[in-house]
Protein backbone atom coordinates (compact mmCIF):
# COMPACT_ATOMS: atom_id res chain seq x y z
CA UNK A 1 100.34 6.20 67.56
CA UNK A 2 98.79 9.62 68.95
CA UNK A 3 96.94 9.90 65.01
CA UNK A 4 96.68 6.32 64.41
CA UNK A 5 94.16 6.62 67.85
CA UNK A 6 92.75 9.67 66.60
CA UNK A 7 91.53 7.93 63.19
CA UNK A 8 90.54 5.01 64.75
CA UNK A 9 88.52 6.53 67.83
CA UNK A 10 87.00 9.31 65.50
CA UNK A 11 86.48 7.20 61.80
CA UNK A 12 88.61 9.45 59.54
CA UNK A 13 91.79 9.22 57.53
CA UNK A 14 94.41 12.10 58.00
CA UNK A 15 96.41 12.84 55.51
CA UNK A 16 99.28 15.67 54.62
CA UNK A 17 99.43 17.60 51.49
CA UNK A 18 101.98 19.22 49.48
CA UNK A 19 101.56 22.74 51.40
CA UNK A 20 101.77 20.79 55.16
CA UNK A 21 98.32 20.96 55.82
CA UNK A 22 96.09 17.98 56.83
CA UNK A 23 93.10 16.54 55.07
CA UNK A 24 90.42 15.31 57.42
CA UNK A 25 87.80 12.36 55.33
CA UNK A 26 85.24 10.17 57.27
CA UNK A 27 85.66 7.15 57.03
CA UNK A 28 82.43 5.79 57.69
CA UNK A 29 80.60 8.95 57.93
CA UNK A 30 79.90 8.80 61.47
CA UNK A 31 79.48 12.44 62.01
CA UNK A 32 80.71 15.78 61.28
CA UNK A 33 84.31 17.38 61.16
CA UNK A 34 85.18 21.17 61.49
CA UNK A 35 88.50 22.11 62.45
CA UNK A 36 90.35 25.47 62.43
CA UNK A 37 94.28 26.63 62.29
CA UNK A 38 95.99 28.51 65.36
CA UNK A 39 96.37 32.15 65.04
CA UNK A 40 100.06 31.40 64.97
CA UNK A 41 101.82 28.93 63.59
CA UNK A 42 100.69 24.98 62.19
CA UNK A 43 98.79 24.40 65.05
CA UNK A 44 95.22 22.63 64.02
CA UNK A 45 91.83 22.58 65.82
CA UNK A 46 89.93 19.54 64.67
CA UNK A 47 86.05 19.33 66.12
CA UNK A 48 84.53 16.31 65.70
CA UNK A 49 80.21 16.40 66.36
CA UNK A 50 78.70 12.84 65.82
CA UNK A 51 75.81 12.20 63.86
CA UNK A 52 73.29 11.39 66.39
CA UNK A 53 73.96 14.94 68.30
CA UNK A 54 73.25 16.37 64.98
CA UNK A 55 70.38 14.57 64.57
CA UNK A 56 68.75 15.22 68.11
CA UNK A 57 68.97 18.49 67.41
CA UNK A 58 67.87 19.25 63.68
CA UNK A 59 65.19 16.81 63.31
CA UNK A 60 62.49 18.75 66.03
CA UNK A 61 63.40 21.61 63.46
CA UNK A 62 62.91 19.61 60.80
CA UNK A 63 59.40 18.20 62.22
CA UNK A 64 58.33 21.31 62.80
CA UNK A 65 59.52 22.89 59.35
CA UNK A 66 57.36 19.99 58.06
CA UNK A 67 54.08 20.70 60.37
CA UNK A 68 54.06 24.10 59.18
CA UNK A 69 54.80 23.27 55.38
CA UNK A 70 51.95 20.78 55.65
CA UNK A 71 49.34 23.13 57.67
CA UNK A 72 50.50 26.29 54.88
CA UNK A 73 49.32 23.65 52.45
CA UNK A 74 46.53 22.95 53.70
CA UNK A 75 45.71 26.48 54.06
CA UNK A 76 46.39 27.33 50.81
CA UNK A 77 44.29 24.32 49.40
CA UNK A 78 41.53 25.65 51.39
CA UNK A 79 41.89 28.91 49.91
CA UNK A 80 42.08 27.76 46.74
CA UNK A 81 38.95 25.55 46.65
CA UNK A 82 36.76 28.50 48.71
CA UNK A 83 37.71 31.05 46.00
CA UNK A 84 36.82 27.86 43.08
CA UNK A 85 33.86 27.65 44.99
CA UNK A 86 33.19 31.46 44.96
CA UNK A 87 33.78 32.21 41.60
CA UNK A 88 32.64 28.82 39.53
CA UNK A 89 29.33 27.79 41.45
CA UNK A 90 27.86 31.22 40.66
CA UNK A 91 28.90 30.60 36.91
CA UNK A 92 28.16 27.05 36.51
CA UNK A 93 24.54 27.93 38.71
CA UNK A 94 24.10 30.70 35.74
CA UNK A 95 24.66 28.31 33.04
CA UNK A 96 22.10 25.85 34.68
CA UNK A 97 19.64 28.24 34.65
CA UNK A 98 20.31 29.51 31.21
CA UNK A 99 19.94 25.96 30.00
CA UNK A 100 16.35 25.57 31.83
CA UNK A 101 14.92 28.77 30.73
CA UNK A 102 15.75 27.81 26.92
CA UNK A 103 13.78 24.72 27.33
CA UNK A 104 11.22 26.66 28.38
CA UNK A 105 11.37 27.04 32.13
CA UNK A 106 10.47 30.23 32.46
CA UNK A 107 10.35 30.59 36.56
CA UNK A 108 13.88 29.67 36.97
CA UNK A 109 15.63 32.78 38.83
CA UNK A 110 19.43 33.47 39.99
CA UNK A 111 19.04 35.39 43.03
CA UNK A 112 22.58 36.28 42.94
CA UNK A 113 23.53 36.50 46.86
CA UNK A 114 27.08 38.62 46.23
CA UNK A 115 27.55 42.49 44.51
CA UNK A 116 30.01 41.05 41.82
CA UNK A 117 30.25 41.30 38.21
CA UNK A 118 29.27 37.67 38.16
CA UNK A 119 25.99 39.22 40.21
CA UNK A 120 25.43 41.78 38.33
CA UNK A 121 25.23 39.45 35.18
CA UNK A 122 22.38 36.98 37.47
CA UNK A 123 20.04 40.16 38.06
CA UNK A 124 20.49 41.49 34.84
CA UNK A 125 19.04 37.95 33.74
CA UNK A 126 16.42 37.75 36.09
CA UNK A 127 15.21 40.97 35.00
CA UNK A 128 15.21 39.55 31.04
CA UNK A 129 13.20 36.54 32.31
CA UNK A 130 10.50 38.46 33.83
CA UNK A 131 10.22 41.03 31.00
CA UNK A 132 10.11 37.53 28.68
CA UNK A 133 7.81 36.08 31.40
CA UNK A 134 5.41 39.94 30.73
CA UNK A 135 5.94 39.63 27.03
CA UNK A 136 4.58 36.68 26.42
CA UNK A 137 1.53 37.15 28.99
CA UNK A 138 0.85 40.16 26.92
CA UNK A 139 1.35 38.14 23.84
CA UNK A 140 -0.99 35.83 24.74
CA UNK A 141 -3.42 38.35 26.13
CA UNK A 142 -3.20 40.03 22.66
CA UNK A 143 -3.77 36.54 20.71
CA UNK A 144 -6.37 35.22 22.61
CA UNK A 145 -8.69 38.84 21.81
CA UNK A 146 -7.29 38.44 18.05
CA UNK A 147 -8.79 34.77 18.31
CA UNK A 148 -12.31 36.44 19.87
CA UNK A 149 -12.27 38.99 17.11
CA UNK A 150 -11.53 36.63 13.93
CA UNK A 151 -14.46 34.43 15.71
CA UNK A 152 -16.40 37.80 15.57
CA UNK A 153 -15.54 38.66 12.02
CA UNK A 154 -16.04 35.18 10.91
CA UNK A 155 -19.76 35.37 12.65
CA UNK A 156 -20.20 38.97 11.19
CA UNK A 157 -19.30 37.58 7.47
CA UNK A 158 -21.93 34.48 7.95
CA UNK A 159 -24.65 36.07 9.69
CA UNK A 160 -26.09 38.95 7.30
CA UNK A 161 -26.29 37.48 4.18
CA UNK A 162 -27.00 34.21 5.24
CA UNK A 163 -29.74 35.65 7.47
CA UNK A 164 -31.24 38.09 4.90
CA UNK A 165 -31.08 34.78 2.37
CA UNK A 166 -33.16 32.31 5.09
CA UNK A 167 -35.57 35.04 5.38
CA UNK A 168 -36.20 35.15 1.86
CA UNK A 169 -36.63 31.83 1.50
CA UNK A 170 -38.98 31.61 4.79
CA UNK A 171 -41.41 34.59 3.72
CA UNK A 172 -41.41 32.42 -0.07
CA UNK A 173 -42.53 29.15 2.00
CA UNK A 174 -45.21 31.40 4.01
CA UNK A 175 -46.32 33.10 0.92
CA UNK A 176 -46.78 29.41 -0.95
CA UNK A 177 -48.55 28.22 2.40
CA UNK A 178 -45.59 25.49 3.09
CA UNK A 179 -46.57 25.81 6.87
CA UNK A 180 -44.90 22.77 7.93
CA UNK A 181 -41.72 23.96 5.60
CA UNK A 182 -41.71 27.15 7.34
CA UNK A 183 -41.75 25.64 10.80
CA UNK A 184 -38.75 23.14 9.94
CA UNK A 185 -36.64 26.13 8.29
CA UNK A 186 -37.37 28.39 11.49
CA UNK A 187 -36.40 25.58 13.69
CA UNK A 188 -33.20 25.28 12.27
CA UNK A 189 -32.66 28.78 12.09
CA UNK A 190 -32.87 28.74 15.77
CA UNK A 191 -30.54 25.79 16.61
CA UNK A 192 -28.00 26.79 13.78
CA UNK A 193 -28.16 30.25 15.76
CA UNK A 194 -28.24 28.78 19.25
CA UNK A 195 -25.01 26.60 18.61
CA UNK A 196 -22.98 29.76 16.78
CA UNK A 197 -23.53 31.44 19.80
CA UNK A 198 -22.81 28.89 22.37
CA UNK A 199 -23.07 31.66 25.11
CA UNK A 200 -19.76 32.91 24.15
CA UNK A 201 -17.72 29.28 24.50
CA UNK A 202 -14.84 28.92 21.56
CA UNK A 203 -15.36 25.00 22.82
CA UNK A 204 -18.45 22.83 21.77
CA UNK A 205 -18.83 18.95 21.39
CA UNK A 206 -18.28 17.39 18.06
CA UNK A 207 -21.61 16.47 17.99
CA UNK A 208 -22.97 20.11 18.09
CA UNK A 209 -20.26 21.26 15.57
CA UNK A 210 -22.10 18.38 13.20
CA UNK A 211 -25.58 19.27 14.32
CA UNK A 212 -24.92 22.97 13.59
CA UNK A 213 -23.57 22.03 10.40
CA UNK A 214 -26.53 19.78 9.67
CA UNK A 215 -28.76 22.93 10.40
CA UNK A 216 -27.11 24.37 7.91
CA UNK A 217 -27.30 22.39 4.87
CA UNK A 218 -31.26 21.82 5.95
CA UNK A 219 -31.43 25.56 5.80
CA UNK A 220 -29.57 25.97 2.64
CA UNK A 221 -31.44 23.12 0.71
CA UNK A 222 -34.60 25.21 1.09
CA UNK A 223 -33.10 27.71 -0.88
CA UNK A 224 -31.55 25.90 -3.28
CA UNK A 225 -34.48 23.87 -3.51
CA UNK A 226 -32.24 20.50 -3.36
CA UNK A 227 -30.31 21.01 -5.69
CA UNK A 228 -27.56 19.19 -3.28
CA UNK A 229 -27.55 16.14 -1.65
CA UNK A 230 -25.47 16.21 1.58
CA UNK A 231 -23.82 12.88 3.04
CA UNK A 232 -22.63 12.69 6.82
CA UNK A 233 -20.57 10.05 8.38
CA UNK A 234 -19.37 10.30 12.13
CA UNK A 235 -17.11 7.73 13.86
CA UNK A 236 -19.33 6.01 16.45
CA UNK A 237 -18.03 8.03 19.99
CA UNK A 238 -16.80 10.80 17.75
CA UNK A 239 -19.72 13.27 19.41
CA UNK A 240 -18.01 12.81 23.10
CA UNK A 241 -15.13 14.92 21.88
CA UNK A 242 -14.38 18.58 22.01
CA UNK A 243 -13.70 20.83 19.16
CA UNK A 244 -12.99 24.31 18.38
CA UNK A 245 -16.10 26.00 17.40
CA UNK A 246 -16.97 27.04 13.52
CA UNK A 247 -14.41 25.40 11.79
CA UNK A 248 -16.76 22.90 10.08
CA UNK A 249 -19.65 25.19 8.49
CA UNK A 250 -17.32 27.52 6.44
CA UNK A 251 -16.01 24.69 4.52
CA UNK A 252 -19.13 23.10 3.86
CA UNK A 253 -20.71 26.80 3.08
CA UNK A 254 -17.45 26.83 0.50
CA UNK A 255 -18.24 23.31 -0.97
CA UNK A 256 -21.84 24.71 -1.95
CA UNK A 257 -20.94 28.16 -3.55
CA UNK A 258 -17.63 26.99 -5.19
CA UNK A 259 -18.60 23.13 -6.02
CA UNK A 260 -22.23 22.10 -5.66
CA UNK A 261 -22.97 25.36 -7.27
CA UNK A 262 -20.88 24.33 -10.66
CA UNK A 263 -23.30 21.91 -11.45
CA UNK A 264 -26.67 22.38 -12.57
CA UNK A 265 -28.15 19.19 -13.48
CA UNK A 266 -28.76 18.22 -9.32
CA UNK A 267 -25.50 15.60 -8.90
CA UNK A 268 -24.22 17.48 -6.56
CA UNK A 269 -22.90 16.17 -3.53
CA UNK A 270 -21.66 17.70 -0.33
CA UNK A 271 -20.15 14.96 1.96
CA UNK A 272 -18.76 15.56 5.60
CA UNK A 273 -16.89 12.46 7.26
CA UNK A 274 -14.98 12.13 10.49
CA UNK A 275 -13.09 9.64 11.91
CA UNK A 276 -10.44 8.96 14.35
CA UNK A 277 -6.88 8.59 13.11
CA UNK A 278 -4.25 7.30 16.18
CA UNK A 279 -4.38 10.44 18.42
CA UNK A 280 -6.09 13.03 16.19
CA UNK A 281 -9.44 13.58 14.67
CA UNK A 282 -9.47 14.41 10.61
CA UNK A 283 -12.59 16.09 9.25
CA UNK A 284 -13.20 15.84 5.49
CA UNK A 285 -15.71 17.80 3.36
CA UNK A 286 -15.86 17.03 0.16
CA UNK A 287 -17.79 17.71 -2.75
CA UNK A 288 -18.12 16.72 -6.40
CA UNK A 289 -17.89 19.83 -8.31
CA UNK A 290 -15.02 20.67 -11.39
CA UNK A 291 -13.91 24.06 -10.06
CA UNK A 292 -10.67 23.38 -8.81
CA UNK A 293 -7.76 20.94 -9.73
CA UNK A 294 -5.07 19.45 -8.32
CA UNK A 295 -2.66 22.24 -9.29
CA UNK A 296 -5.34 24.84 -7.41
CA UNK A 297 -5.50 22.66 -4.53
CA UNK A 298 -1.82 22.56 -4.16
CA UNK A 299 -1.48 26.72 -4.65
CA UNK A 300 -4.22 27.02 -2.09
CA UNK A 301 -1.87 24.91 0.39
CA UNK A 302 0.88 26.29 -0.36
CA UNK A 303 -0.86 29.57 0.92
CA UNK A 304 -2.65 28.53 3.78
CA UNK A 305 0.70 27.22 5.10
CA UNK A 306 1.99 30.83 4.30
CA UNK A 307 -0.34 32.33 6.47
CA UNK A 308 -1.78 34.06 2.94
CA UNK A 309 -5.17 34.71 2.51
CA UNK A 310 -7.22 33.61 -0.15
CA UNK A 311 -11.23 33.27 1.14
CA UNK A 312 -11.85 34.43 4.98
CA UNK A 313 -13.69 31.42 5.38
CA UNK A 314 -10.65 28.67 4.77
CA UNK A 315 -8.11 31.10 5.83
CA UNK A 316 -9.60 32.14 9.07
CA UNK A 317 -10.69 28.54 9.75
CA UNK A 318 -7.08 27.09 9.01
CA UNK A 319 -5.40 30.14 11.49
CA UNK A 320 -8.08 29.26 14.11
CA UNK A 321 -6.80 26.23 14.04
CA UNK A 322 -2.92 26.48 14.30
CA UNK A 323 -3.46 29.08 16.86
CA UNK A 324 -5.23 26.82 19.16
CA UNK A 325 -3.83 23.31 18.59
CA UNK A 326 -0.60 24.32 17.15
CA UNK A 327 1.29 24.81 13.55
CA UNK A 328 1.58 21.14 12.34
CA UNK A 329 -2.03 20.78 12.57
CA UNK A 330 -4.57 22.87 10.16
CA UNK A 331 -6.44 22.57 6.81
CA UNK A 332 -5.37 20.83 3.90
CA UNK A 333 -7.00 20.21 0.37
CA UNK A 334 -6.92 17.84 -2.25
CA UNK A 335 -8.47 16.53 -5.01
CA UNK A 336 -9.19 12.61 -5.16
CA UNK A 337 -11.49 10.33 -7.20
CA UNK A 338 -13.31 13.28 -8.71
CA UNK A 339 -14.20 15.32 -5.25
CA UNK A 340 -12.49 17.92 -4.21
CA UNK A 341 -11.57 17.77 -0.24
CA UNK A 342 -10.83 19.78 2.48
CA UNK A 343 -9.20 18.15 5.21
CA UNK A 344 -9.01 19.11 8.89
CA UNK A 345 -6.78 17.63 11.26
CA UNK A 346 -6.94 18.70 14.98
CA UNK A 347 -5.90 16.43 18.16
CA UNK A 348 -8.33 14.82 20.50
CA UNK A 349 -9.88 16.69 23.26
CA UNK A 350 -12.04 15.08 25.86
CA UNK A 351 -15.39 16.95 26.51
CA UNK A 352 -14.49 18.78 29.44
C-alpha cells in the first residue's frame, strides 16, 4: 500500500529488476526524480523535485541567458555594420568618383579622412586628378599659342606676295592714269587689311569674313584683269553670326590659282555660297576649272582627315577648324556638276 501511495502521490511507476534494484519512470512527467542507494545495504533514497520548482528557478537564468545572447547580438551586428561601413563607403565613395572624373568631371576629389591603405589609394588619386587637371591647362595653354601662331603663319604666307602683287598692279593703274581704279584697289587694300587684322580677334561676323573675302576677289580681278567672274550668295541673317576668322579667303585664293587659273578663254567662275543647314552653317566655294577629279578630291580628304598636309592654305584652314569647333566638323571637297567644291561645315555661333 506504502508504494502503491508513493506512485500515486508522486506520478511514477516502480518497478524491480532482475538484480533487486528499482526502476523509477514518470508517469506523467510531473517533475524530476533523483534517488541514491545507502552506503550499506538495499536501502534507496528517492528525491522527487516537481516541475514548477524547477521552473521558478531556471527560467530567470534562462531570461537572462537570453538578454545577454540578444544584447551580444546586437553588439556584434553593430560591429559588423560599423566596420561595413568603414571599409565599403570609402571604396564604393572611390568608385563614384572614379566614374565622374571619366565622364569628365574633373573637380571631383576624395579627401580621404582615415591613414589606411584604402586612404592612401584616395590621395594618390587626388594627386592624378590635379596633375590631369595641370596637364590639360598646359595643353590648352600650348594649343591655343599653336592656334595664334598657324593664324600668324597663315597671315605671313598671304601677306607678302599678295601685297608685293597689289602693288604692282596699283603703280600699273597709276602709271595708265586709272585714278578712279587706283582709288577702288587702295580702298580694298585697306578693308581686306583692316578685317585680317581685326585688332588681334580669332572671332569676326560672317558678314566681315564675306566682305573681306569680297575685298579680295575685287583686288585680285585687277590683276587678273577679269579674267574671273566671282558669284556670292549669303543666307538672309547669315551676317549676324560668328565665325572663326580666315577660313574663307584661302579657299577662294586656291579656287583662283588652281581652277580659274586653268582656263584661259575668261569662263571662269569662282562662286562662294552659304547657307544654314539645321544647327550648322556650310560654306561652299566652288569653281569651274578641270584640275582636279573626283579621285583627287577624295585623296585630298582622305588627307585632311589624316591631319596630312598637302597646301598650308586648306590644311591650316581645315586644322583651324577642328581645333576650335571640334573633329567631326572641318573641310571637305568634291567635285559635282563640273565645279570643283570645297565645303566648310562649322556650328552656329551667335555674334557675341
Amino acid at each position: 500500500m506504502a508504494g502503491e501511495n508513493v506512485q500515486e502521490r508522486f506520478g511514477i511507476e516502480l518497478g524491480i529488476r532482475q538484480d533487486g534494484a528499482f526502476d523509477i519512470k514518470p508517469r506523467y512527467g510531473g517533475g524530476l526524480f533523483t534517488y541514491s542507494r545507502s552506503m550499506k545495504g538495499n536501502l534507496y533514497y528517492t528525491y522527487f523535485t516537481p516541475k514548477k520548482e524547477i521552473l521558478e528557478v531556471c527560467l530567470p537564468i534562462i531570461v537572462t541567458m537570453l538578454m545577454l545572447a540578444g544584447f551580444v547580438f546586437f553588439i556584434l551586428l553593430a560591429l559588423a555594420w560599423y566596420l561595413s561601413k568603414r571599409f565599403t563607403s570609402p571604396l564604393n565613395k572611390l568608385e563614384e568618383i572614379m566614374i565622374q572624373s571619366e565622364q569628365g568631371d574633373l573637380s571631383v576629389r576624395m579627401n580621404p579622412r582615415y591613414d589606411d591603405e584604402i586612404g592612401r589609394l584616395g590621395r594618390h588619386f587626388d594627386r592624378m586628378i590635379e596633375k590631369l587637371v595641370l596637364l590639360m591647362e598646359n595643353n590648352k595653354k600650348i594649343e591655343e599659342e599653336k592656334r595664334r601662331d598657324e593664324l600668324r603663319i597663315l597671315q605671313l604666307q598671304i601677306n607678302p606676295h599678295f601685297l608685293y602683287n597689289t602693288f604692282s598692279s596699283i603703280i600699273w593703274l597709276a602709271n595708265e592714269r586709272q585714278i578712279d581704279e587706283v582709288i577702288d584697289i587702295t580702298k580694298s587694300l585697306s578693308l581686306y587689311y583692316r578685317i585680317a587684322l581685326s585688332s588681334g580677334y580669332e572671332w569676326i561676323s560672317v558678314g566681315d569674313e564675306v566682305l573681306h573675302v569680297r575685298n579680295y576677289i575685287n583686288i585680285q580681278q585687277y590683276r587678273y584683269q577679269d579674267e574671273f567672274k566671282f558669284e556670292w550668295e549669303l543666307q538672309e541673317g547669315m551676317e549676324n553670326y560668328t565665325i572663326l576668322k580666315l577660313v574663307l579667303q584661302p579657299l577662294v585664293e586656291n579656287a583662283i590659282y588652281h581652277g580659274a587659273k586653268t582656263l584661259s578663254d575668261g569662263s571662269a567662275v569662282i562662286g562662294l555660297r552659304g547657307y544654314l543647314l539645321e544647327d550648322v552653317m556650310i560654306f561652299e566655294i566652288s569653281d569651274n576649272g578641270q584640275e582636279m577629279s573626283e579621285e583627287k578630291a577624295e585623296d585630298l580628304n582622305r588627307d585632311l582627315s589624316q591631319n596630312e598636309r598637302r597646301g598650308i592654305g586648306t590644311s591650316n584652314v581645315n586644322n583651324r577648324i577642328r581645333l576650335h569647333y571640334g573633329d567631326s566638323y572641318g573641310l571637305r571637297f568634291l567635285r559635282k556638276n563640273g565645279r570643283t567644291i570645297a565645303r566648310i561645315t562649322i556650328p552656329l555661333k551667335v555674334r557675341e
